[in-house]
Protein backbone atom coordinates (compact mmCIF):
# COMPACT_ATOMS: atom_id res chain seq x y z
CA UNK A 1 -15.62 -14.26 14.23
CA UNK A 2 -17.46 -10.84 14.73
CA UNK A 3 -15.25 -9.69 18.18
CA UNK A 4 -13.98 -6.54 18.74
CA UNK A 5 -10.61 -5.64 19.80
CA UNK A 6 -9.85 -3.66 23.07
CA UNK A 7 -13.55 -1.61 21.69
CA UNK A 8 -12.47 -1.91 18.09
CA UNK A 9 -14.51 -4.00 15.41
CA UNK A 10 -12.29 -6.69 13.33
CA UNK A 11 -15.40 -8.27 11.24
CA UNK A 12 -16.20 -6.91 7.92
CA UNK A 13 -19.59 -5.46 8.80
CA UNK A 14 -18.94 -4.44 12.52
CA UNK A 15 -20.20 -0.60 12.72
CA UNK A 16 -17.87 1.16 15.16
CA UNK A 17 -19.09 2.73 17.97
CA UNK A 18 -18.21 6.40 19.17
CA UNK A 19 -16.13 4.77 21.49
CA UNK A 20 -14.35 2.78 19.11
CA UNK A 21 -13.37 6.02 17.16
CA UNK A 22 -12.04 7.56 20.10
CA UNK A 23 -9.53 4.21 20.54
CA UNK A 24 -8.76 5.18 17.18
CA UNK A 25 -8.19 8.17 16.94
CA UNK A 26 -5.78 8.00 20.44
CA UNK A 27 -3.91 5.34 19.34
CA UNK A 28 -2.99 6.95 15.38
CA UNK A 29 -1.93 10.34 17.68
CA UNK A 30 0.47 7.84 19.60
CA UNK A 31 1.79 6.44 16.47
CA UNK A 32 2.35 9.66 14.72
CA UNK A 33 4.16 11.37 17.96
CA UNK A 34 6.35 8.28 18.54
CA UNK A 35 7.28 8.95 14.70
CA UNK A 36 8.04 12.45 14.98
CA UNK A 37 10.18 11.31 17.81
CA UNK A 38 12.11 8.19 16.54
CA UNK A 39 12.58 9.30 13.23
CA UNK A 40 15.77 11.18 13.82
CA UNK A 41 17.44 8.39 15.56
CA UNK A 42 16.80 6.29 12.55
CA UNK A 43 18.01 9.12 10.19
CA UNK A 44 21.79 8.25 12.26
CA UNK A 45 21.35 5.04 11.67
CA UNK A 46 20.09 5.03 7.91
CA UNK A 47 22.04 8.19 6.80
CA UNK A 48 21.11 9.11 3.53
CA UNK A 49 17.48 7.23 3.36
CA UNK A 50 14.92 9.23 1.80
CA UNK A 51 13.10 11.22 4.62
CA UNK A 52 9.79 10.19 3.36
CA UNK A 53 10.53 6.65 3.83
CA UNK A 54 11.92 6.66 6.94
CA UNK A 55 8.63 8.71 8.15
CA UNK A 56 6.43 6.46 6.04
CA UNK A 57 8.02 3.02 6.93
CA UNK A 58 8.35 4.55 10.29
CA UNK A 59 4.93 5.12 10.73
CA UNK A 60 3.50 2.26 9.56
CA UNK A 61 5.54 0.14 11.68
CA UNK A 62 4.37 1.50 14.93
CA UNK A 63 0.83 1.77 13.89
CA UNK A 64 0.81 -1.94 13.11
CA UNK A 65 2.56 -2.59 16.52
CA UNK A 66 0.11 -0.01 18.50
CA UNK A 67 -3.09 -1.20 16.47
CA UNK A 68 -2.65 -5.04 16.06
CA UNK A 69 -0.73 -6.14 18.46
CA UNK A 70 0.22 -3.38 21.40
CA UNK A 71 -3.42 -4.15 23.73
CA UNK A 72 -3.79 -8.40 23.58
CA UNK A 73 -1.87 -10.50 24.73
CA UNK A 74 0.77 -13.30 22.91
CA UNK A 75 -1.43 -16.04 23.78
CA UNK A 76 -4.47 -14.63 21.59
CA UNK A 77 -2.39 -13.15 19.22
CA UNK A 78 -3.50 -16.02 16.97
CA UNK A 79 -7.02 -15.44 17.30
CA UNK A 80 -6.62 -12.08 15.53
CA UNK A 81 -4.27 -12.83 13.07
CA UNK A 82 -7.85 -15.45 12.08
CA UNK A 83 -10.09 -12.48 12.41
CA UNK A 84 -8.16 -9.92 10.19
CA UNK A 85 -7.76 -12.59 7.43
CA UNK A 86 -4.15 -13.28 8.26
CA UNK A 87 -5.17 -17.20 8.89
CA UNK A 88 -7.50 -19.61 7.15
CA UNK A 89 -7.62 -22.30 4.61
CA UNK A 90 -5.83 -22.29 1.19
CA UNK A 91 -3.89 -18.87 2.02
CA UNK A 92 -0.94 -19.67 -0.94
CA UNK A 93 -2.76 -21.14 -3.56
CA UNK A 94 -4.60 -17.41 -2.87
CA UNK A 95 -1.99 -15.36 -2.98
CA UNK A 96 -0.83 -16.74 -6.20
CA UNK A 97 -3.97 -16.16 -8.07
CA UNK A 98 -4.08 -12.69 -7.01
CA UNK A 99 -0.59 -11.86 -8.19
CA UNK A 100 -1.14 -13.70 -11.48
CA UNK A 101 -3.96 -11.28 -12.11
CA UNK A 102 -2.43 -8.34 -11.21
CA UNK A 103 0.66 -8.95 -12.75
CA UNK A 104 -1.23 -9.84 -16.11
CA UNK A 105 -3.11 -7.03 -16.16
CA UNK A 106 0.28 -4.91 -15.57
CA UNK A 107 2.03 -6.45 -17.97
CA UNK A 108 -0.53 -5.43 -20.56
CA UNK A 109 -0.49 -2.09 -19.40
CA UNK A 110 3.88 -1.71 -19.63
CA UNK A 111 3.70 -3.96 -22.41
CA UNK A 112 1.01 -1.30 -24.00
CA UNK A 113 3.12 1.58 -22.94
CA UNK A 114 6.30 0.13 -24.79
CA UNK A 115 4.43 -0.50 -27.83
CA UNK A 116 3.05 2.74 -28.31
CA UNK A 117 6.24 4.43 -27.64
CA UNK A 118 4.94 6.25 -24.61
CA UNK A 119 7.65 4.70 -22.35
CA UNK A 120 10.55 2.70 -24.18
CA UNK A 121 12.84 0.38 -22.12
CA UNK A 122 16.13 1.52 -21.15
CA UNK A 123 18.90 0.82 -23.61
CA UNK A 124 20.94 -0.57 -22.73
CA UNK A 125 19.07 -2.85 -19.51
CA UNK A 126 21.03 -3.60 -16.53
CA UNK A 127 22.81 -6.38 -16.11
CA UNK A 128 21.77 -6.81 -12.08
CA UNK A 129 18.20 -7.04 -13.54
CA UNK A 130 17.39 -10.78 -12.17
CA UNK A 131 18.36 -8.69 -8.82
CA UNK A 132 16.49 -5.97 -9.05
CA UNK A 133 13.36 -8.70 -10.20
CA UNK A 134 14.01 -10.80 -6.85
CA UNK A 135 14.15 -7.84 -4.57
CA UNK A 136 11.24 -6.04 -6.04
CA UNK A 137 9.07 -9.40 -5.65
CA UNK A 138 10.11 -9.13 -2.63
CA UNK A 139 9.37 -6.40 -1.63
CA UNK A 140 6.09 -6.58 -2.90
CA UNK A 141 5.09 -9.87 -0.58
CA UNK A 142 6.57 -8.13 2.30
CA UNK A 143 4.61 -4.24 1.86
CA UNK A 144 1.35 -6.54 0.82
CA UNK A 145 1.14 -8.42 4.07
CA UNK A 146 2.06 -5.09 6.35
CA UNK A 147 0.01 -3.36 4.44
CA UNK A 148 -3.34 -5.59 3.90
CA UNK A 149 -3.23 -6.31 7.32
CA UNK A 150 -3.67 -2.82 8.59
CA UNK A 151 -5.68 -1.34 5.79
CA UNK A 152 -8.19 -4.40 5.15
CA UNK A 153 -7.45 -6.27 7.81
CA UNK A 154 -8.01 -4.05 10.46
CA UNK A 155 -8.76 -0.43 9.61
CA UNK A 156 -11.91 -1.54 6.91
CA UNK A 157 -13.76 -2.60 9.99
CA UNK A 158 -13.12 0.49 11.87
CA UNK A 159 -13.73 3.00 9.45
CA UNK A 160 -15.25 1.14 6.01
CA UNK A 161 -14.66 0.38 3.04
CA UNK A 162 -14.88 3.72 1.52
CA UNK A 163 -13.50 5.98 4.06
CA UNK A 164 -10.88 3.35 4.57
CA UNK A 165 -9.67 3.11 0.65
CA UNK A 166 -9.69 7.20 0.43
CA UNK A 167 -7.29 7.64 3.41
CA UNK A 168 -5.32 4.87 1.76
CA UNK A 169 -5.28 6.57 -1.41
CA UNK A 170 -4.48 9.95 0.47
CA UNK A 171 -1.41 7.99 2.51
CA UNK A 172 0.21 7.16 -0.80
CA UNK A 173 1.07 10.70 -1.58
CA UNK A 174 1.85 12.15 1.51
CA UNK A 175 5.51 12.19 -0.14
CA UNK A 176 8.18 15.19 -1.09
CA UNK A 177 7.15 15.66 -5.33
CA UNK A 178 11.04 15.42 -5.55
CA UNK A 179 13.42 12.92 -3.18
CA UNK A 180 13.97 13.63 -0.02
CA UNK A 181 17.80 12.45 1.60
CA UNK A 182 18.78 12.51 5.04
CA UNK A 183 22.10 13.49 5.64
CA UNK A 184 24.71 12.54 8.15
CA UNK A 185 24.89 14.94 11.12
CA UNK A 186 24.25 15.37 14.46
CA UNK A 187 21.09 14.29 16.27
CA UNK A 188 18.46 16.82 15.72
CA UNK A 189 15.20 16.29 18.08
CA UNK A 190 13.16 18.21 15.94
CA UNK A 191 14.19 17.07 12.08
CA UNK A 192 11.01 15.52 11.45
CA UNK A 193 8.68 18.11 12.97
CA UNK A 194 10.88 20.89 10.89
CA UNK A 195 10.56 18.73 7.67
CA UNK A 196 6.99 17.65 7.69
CA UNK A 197 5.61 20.67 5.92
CA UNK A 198 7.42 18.51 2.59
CA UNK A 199 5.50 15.89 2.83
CA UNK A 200 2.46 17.81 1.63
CA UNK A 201 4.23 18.59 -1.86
CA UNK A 202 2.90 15.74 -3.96
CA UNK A 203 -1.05 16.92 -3.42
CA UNK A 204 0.01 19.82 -5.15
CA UNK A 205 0.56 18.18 -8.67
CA UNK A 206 -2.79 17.95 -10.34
CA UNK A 207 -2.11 14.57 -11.78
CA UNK A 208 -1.70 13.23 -8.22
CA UNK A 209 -4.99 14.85 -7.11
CA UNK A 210 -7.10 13.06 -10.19
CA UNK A 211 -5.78 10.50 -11.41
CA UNK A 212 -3.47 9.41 -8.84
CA UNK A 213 -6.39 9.10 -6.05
CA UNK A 214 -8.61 7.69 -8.58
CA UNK A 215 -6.41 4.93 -9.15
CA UNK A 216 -5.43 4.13 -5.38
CA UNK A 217 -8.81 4.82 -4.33
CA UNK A 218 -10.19 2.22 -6.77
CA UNK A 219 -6.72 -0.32 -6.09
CA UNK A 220 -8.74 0.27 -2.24
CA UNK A 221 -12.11 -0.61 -2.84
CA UNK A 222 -10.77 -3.54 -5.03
CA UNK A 223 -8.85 -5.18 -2.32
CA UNK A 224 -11.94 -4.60 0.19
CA UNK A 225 -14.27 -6.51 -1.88
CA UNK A 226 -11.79 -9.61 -2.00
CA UNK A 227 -11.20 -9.29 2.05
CA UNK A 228 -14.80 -9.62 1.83
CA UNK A 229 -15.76 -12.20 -0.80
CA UNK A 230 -13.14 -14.81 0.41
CA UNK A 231 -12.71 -14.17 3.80
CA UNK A 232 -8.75 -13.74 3.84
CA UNK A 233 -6.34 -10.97 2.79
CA UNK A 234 -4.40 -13.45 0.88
CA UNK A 235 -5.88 -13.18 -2.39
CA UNK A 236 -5.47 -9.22 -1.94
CA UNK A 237 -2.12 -9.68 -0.57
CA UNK A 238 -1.54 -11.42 -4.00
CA UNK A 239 -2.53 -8.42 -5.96
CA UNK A 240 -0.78 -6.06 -3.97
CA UNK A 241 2.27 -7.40 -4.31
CA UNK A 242 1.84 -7.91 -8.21
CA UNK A 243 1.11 -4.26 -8.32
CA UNK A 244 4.28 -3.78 -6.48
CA UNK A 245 6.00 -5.28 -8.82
CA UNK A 246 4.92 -3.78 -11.53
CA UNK A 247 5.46 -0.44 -10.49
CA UNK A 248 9.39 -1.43 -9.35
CA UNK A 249 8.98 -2.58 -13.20
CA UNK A 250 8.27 0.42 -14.43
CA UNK A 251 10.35 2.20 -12.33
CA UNK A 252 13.73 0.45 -13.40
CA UNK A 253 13.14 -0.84 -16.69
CA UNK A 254 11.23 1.74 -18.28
CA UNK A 255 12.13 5.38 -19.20
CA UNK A 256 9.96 7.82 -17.31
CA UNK A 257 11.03 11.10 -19.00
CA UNK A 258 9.92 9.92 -22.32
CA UNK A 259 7.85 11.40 -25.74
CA UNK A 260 4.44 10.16 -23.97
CA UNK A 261 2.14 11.92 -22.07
CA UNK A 262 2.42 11.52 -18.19
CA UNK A 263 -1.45 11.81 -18.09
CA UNK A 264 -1.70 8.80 -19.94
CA UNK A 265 1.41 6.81 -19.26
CA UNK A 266 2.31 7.75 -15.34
CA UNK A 267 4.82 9.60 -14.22
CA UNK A 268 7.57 8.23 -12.14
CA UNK A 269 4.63 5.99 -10.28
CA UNK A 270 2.47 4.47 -13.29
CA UNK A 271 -0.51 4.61 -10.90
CA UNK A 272 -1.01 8.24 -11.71
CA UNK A 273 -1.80 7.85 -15.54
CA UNK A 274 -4.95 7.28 -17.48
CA UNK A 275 -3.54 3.70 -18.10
CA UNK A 276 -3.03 2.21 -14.92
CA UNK A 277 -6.38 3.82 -13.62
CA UNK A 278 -8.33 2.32 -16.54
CA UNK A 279 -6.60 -1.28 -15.76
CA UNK A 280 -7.46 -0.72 -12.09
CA UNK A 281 -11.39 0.50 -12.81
CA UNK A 282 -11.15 -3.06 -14.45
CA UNK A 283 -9.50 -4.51 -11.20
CA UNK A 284 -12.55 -3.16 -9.56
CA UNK A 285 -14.73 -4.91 -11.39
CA UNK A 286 -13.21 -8.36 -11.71
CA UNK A 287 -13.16 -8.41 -7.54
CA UNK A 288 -16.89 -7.08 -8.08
CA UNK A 289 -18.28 -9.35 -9.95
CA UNK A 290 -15.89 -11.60 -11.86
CA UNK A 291 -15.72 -15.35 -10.73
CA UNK A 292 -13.62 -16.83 -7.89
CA UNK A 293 -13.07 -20.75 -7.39
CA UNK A 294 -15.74 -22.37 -5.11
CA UNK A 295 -13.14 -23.10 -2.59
CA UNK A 296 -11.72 -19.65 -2.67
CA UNK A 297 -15.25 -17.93 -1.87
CA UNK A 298 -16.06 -17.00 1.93
């Protein structure tokens, strides 16, 4: 299972070599001009889509397709997906014990929030709310499996567990502090070079820079040590996608600009409040050292 991929390690305690960084770091360059490029002729066709998300979403498409699958071949395509933890035994019954635990443990933190009057629930709720439920879940299956795949299935190898989780953590707020449309125009070339300097906003909050890393940063290491306990992203794929949810919870159903504290409660991201970070230290050390089903363990 140990291989490595066009000089790049895909088992879980492969120690890249020099040469393997340099693969690296020439491929993420690729990604992130091709971005830079693209992202304008997306911005036509998505007119009025956040610029963050079309650079984000952007990004981590082509990184995926440059990474994983953009040096092999169709025919051992399948191979890999077995070596990042994409294929193996037992992969649903997996990914729906993760998101029962994460979604549990969010539901005591909203739930918590709620009944301490921190963050209410709108009044009155929508009525597309069995909608907004569906596409959030989702959603959340679909940004766990893109991004499990490249973060523990392919870039903990490379880089480590601990590297790997801060630059994850770092990823999530490379974001505008306030939204960012597009709007319909003419093609500009160089929209995304001119508007990059935004993207640096949120690491200006203090919140995002404590608690906010803390939180992702421990969400990281969490997910690493179930990639390597069970052998398979699908039991992290299950928590990320519970965590998903609960943020699109939070998001829609809760009122952000309440009486509480945004150090304690989160602010329009939950992740970046005492709260969340506390029920993700404990996230940590469930996938440290609570038990997983015989059959479940590597």
């Amino acid at each position: 299972m140990a291989r490595a991929m066009g000089g790049m390690p895909w088992s879980s305690s492969a120690t890249p070599a020099p040469r393997g960084r340099v693969d690296f770091v020439v491929r993420l360059t690729i990604a992130l001009l091709l971005t830079l490029a693209l992202v304008p002729v997306v911005a036509l066709a998505l007119p009025g889509v956040a610029f963050h998300r079309l650079l984000t979403r952007t990004l981590l498409i082509l990184i995926l397709a440059i990474f994983l699958l953009g040096h092999r071949s169709p025919r051992t395509w399948g191979e890999s997906l077995r070596a990042m933890g994409l294929r193996g035994p037992r992969g649903a019954p997996r990914f729906v014990l993760g998101a029962a635990v994460s979604i549990v443990l969010f539901a005591i933190i909203l739930g918590l929030s709620w009944v301490s009057g921190g963050r209410p629930l709108e009044s009155p709720m929508a009525a597309t709310w069995p909608r907004d439920l569906a596409v959030a879940a989702a959603t959340g299956v679909g940004v766990g499996i893109l991004e499990e795949t490249l973060w523990r299935g392919y870039l903990r190898g490379l880089l480590g567990a601990v590297v790997s989780s801060f630059i994850y953590a770092a990823v999530h707020y490379f974001r505008p502090l306030a939204g960012s449309p597009v709007a319909p125009g003419p093609y500009d070339p160089f929209m995304a070079v001119r508007r990059l300097p935004e993207m640096f906003e949120s690491l200006s909050e203090p919140r995002h820079l404590t608690l906010g890393l803390l939180s992702l940063f421990l969400l990281g290491m969490a997910l690493c040590k179930l990639r390597e306990r069970t052998g398979t992203l699908w039991l992290g794929i299950g928590v990320h996608a519970g965590f998903v949810l609960a943020i699109a919870v939070y998001r829609d159903f809760f009122v952000v600009n309440a009486q509480g504290s945004p150090w304690i409660y989160g602010g329009t991201r939950l992740h970046d409040g005492l709260l969340a970070t506390v029920a993700l230290a404990l996230l940590f050390w469930l996938t440290s050292r609570g038990p997983l089903p015989r059959s479940f363990q590597k």
